[in-house]
C-alpha atoms as a PDB file:
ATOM      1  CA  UNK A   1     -20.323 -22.474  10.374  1.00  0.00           C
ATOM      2  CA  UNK A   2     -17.698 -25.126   9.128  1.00  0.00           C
ATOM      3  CA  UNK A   3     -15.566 -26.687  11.675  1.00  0.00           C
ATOM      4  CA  UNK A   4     -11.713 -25.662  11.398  1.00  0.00           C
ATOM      5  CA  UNK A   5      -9.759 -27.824   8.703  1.00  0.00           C
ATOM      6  CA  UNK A   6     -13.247 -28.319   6.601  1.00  0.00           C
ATOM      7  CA  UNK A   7     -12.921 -24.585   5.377  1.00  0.00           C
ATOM      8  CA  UNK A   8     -11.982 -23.211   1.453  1.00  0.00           C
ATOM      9  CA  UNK A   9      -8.655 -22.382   2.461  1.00  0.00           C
ATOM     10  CA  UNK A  10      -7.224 -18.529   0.706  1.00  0.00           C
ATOM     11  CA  UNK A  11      -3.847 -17.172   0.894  1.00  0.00           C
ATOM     12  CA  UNK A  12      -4.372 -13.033   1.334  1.00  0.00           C
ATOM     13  CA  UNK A  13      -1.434 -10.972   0.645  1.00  0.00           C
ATOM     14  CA  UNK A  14      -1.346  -7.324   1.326  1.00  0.00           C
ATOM     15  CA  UNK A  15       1.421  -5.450   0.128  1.00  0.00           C
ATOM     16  CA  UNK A  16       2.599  -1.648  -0.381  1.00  0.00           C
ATOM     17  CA  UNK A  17       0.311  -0.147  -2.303  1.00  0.00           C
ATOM     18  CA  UNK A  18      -1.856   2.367  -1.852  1.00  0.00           C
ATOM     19  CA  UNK A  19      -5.655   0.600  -0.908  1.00  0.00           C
ATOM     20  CA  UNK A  20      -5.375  -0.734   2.104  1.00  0.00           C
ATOM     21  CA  UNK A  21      -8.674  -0.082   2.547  1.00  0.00           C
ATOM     22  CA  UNK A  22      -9.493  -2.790  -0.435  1.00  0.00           C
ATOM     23  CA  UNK A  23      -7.307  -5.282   1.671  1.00  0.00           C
ATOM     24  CA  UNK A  24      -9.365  -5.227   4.814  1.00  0.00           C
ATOM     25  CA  UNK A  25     -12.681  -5.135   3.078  1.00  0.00           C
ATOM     26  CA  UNK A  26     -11.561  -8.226   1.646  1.00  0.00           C
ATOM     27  CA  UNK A  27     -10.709  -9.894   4.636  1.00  0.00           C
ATOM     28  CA  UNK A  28     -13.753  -9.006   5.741  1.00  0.00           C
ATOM     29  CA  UNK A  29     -15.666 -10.692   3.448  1.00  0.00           C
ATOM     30  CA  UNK A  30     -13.990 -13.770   3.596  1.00  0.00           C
ATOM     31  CA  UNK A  31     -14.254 -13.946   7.090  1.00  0.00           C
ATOM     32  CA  UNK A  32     -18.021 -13.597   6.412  1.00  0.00           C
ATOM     33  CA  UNK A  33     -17.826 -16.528   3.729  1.00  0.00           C
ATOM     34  CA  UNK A  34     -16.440 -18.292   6.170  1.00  0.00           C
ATOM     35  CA  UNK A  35     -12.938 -19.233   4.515  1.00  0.00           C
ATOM     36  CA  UNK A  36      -9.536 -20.603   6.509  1.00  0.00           C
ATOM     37  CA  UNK A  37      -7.392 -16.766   5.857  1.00  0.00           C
ATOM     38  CA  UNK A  38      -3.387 -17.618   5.795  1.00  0.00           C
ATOM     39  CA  UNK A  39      -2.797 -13.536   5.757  1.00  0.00           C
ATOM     40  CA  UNK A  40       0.449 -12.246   4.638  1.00  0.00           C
ATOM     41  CA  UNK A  41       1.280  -8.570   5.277  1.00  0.00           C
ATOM     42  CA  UNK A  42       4.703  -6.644   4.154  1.00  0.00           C
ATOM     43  CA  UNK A  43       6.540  -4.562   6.042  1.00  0.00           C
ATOM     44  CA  UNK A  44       5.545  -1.798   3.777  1.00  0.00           C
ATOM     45  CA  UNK A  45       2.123  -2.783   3.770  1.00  0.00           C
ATOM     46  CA  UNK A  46       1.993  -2.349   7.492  1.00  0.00           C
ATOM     47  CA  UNK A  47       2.919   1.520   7.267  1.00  0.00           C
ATOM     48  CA  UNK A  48       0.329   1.989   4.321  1.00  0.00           C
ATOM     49  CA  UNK A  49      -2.358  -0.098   6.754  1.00  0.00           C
ATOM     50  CA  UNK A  50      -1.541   2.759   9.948  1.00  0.00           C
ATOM     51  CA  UNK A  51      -0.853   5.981   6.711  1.00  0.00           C
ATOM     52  CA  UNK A  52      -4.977   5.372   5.447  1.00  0.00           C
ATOM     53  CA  UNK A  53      -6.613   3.229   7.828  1.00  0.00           C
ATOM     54  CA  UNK A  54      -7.788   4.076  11.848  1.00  0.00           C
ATOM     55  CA  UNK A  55      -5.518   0.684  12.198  1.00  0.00           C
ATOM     56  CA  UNK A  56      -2.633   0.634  13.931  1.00  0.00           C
ATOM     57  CA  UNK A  57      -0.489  -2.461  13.519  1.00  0.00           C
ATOM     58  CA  UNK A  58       2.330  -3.177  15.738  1.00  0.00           C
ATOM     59  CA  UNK A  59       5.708  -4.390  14.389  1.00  0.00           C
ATOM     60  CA  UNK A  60       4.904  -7.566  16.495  1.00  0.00           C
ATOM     61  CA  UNK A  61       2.861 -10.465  14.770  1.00  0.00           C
ATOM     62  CA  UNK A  62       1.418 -11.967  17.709  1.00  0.00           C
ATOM     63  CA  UNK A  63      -0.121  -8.281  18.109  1.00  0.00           C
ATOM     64  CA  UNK A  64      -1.074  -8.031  14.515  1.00  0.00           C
ATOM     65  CA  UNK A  65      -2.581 -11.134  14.494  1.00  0.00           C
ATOM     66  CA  UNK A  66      -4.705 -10.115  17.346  1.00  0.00           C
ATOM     67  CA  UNK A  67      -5.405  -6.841  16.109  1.00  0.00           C
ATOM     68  CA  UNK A  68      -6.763  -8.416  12.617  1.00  0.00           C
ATOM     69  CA  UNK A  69      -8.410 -11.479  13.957  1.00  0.00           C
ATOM     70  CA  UNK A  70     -10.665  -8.807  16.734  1.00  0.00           C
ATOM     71  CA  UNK A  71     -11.379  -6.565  13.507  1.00  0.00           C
ATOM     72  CA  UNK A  72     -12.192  -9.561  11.356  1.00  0.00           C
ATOM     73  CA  UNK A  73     -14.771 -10.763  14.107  1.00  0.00           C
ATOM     74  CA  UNK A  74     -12.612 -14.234  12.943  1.00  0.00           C
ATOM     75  CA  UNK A  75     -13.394 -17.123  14.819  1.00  0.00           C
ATOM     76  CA  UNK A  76     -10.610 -19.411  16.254  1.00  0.00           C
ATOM     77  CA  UNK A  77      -8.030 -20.387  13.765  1.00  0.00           C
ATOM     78  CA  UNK A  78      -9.575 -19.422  11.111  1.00  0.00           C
ATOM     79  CA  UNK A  79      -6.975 -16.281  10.748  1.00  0.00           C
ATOM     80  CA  UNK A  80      -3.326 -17.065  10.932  1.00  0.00           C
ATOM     81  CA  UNK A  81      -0.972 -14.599  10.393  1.00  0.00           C
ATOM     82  CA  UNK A  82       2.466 -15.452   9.409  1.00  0.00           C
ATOM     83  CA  UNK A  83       5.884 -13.997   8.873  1.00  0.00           C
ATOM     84  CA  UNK A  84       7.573 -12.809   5.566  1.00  0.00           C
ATOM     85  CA  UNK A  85       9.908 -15.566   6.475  1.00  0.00           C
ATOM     86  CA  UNK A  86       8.208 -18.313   7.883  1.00  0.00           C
ATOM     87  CA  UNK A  87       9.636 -20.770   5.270  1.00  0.00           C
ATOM     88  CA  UNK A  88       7.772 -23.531   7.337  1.00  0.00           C
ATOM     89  CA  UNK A  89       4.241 -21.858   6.446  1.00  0.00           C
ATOM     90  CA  UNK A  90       1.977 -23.956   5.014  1.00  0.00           C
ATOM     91  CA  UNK A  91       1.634 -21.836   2.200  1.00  0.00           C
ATOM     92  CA  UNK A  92       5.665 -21.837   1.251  1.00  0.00           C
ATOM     93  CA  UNK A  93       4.886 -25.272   0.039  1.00  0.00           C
ATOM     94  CA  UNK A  94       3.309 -27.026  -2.964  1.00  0.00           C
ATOM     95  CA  UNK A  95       2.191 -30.323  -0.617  1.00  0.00           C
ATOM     96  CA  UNK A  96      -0.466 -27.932   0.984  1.00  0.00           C
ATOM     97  CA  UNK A  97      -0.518 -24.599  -1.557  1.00  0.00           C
ATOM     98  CA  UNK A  98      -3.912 -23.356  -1.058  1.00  0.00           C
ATOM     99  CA  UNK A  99      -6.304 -23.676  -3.805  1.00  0.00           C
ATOM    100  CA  UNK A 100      -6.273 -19.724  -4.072  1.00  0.00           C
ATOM    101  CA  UNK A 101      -4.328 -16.734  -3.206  1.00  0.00           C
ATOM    102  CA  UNK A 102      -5.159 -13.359  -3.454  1.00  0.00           C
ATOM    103  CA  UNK A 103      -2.693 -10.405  -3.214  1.00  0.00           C
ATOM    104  CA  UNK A 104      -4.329  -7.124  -2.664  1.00  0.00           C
ATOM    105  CA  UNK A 105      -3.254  -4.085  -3.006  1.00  0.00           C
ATOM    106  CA  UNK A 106      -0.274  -5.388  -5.297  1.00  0.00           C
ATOM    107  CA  UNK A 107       2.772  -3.300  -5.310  1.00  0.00           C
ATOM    108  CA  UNK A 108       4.667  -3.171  -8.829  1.00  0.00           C
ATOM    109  CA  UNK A 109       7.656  -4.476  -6.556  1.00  0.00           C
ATOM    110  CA  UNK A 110       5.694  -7.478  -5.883  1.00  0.00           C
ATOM    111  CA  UNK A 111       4.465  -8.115  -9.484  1.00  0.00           C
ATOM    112  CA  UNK A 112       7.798  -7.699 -10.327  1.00  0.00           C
ATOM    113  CA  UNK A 113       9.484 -10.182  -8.209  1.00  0.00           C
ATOM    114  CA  UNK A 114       6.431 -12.693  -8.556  1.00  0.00           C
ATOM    115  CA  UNK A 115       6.975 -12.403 -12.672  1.00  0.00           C
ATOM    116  CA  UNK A 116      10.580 -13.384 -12.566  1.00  0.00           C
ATOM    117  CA  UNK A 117       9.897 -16.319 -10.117  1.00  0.00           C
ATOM    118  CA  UNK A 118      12.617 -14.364  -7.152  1.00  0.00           C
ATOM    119  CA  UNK A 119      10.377 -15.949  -3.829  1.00  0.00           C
ATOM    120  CA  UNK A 120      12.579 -13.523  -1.609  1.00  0.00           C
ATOM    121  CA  UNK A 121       9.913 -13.090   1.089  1.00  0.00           C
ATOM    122  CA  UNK A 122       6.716 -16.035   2.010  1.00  0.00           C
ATOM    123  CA  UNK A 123       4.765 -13.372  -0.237  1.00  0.00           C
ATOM    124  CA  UNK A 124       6.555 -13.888  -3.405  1.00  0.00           C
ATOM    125  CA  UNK A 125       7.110 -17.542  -2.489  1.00  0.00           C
ATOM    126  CA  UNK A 126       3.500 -18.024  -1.733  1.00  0.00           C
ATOM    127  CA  UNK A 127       2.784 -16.576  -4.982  1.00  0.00           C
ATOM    128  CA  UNK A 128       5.193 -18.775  -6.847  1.00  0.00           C
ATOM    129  CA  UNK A 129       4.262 -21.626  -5.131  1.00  0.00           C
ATOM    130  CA  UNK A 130       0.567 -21.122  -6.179  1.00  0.00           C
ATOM    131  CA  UNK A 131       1.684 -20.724 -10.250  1.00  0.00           C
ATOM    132  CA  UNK A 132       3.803 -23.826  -9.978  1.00  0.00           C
ATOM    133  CA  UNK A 133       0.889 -25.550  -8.960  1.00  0.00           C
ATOM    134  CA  UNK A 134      -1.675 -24.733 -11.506  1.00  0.00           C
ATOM    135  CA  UNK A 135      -4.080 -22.751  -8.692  1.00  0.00           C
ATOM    136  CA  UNK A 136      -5.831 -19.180  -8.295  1.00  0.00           C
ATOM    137  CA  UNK A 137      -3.229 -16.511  -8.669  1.00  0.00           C
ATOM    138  CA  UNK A 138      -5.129 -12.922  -8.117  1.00  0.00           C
ATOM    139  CA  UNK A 139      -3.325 -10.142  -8.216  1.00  0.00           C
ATOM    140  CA  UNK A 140      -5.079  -6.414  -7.384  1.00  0.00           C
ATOM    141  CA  UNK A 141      -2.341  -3.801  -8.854  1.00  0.00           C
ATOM    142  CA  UNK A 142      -3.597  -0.127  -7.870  1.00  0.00           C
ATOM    143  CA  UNK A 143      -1.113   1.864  -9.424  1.00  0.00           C
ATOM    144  CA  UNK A 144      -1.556   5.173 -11.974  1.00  0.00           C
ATOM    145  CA  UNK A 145       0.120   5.843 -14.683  1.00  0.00           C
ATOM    146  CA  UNK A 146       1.960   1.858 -14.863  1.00  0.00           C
ATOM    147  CA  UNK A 147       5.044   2.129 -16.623  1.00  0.00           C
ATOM    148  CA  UNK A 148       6.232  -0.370 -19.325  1.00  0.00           C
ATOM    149  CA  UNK A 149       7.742  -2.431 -16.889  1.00  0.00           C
ATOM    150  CA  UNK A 150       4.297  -2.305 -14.363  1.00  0.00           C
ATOM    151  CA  UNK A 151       2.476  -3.405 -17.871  1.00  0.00           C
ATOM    152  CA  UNK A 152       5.065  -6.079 -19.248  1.00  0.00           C
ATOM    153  CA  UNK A 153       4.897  -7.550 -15.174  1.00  0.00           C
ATOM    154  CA  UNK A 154       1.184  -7.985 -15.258  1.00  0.00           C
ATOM    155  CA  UNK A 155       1.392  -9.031 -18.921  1.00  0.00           C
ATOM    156  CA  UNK A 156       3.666 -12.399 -18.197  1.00  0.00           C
ATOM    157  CA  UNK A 157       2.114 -13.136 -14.769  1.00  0.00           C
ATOM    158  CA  UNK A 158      -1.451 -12.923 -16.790  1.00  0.00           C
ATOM    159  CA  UNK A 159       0.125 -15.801 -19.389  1.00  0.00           C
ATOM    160  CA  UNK A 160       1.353 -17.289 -16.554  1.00  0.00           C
ATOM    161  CA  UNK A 161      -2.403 -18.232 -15.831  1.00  0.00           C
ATOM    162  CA  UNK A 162      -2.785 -15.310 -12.816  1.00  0.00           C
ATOM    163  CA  UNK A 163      -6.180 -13.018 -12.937  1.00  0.00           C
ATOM    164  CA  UNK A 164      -5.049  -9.435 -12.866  1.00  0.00           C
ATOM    165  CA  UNK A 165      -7.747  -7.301 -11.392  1.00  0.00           C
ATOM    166  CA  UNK A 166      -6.954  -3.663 -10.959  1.00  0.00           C
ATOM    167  CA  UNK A 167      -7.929  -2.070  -8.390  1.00  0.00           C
ATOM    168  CA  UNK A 168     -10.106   0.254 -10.573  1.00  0.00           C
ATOM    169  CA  UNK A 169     -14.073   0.945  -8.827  1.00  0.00           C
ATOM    170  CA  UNK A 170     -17.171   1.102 -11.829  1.00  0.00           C
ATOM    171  CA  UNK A 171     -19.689   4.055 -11.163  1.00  0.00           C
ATOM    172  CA  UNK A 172     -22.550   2.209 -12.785  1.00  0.00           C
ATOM    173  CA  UNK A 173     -23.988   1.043  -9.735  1.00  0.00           C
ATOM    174  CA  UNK A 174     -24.412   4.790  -8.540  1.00  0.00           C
ATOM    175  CA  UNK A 175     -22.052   4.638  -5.590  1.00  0.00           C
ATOM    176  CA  UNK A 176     -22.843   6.745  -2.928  1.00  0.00           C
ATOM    177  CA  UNK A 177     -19.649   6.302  -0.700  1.00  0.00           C
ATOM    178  CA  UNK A 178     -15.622   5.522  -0.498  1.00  0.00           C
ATOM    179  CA  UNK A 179     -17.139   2.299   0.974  1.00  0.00           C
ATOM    180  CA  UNK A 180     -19.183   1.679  -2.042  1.00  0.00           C
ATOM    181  CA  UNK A 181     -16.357   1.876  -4.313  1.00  0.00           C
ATOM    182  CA  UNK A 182     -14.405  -0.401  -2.341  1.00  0.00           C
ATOM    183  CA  UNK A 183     -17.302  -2.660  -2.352  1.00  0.00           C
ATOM    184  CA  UNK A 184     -17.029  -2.531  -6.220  1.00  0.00           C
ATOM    185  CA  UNK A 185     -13.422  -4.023  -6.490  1.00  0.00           C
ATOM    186  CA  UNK A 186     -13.707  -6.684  -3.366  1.00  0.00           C
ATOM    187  CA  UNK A 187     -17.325  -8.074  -5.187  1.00  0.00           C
ATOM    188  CA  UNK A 188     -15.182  -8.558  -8.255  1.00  0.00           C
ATOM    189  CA  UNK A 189     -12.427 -10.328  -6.767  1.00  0.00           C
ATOM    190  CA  UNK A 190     -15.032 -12.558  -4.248  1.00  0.00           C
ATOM    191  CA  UNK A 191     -16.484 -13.273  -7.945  1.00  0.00           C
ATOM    192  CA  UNK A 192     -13.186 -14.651  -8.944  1.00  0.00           C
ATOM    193  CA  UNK A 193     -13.242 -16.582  -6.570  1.00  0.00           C
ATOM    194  CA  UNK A 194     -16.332 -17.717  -6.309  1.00  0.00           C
ATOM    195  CA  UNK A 195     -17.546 -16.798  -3.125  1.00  0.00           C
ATOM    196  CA  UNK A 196     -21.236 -15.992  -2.746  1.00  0.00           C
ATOM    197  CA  UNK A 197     -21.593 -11.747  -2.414  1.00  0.00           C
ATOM    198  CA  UNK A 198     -23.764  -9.370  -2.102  1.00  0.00           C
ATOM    199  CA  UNK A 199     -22.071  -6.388  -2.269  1.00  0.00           C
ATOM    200  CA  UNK A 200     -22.894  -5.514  -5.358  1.00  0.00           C
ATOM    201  CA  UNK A 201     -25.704  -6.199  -7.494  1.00  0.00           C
ATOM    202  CA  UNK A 202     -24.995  -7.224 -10.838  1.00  0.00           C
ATOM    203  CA  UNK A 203     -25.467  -5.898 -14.160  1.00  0.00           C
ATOM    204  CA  UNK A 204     -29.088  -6.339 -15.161  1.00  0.00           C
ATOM    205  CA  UNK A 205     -30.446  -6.403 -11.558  1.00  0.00           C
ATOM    206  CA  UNK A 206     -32.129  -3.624  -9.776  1.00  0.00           C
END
């Protein structure tokens, strides 16, 4: 295990959406990979994380943190949730932006904002804070049908230089479970990061 400070350091945003379930997978696995988390969680993502998960998440942080860290199996400080307005976050400036940030599920609200630069919440300013700098902008929409706007969003934040990776499972791999399919989309976006996995075995491989 690395020593707190030496770890890859990854922003994780969880927002609205439905697929809350992809959210905690991947925190999960980073956990696993053994990455510093800065977690980020909306207010609305909160109600969608007690609607479709056996989670229940208190409105306090210290208790969320908690909560998420014990589920994690996280070791010390290597989880760190913070506020949607902790403007002294690390990760609401560019002198220690993290070298990648992942926001999963992504609301179209949150596209939205994050495509016309607003940074009303850390979320968004995470997020913008990450483009600025030239680092790893993921964003997981999981959203059916998108609208114009959903498409034209996800459209400028992809010339923008962020990976859009919907949230949509592949059946090649003969999945056998709702975990397998959310195996599917969290292997993908550990593969965008680079992150060793073996959730999922790749195309070609038995």
């Amino acid at each position: 295990m690395s020593e707190a400070g030496t770890r890859r350091a990854i922003t994780l945003a969880i927002t609205g959406a439905s697929g809350a379930q992809y959210a905690l997978r991947l925190l999960r696995a980073l956990v696993a990979a053994d990455c510093d988390i800065a977690l980020l969680i909306s207010r609305a993502a909160r109600v969608v994380i007690n609607t479709e998960t056996e989670l229940e998440l208190a409105e306090d942080s210290a208790l969320q943190e908690t909560l998420l860290r014990n589920y994690a199996q996280a070791n010390d400080g290597q989880l760190t949730l913070y506020d949607r307005e902790d403007w002294f976050s690390p990760v609401a400036s560019g002198s220690s932006a993290p070298r990648s940030m992942v926001i999963c599920p992504a609301s179209g609200g949150t596209l939205s904002a994050i495509a016309c630069g607003a940074s009303n919440n850390l979320i968004e300013r995470a997020a913008d804070v990450v483009l600025k700098e030239r680092r790893q902008l993921i964003v997981v929409p999981r959203e059916a049908p998108l609208s114009t706007v959903h498409l034209e969003n996800m459209l400028k934040l992809s010339q923008m230089g962020a990976v859009v990776l919907p949230a949509s499972p592949g059946f090649y791999q003969n999945p056998q479970s709702i975990d397998d399919l959310v195996d599917f989309v969290v292997a993908r976006i550990l593969d965008q990061l680079a992150l060793p996995q073996d959730l999922l075995p790749r195309w070609g491989e038995s």
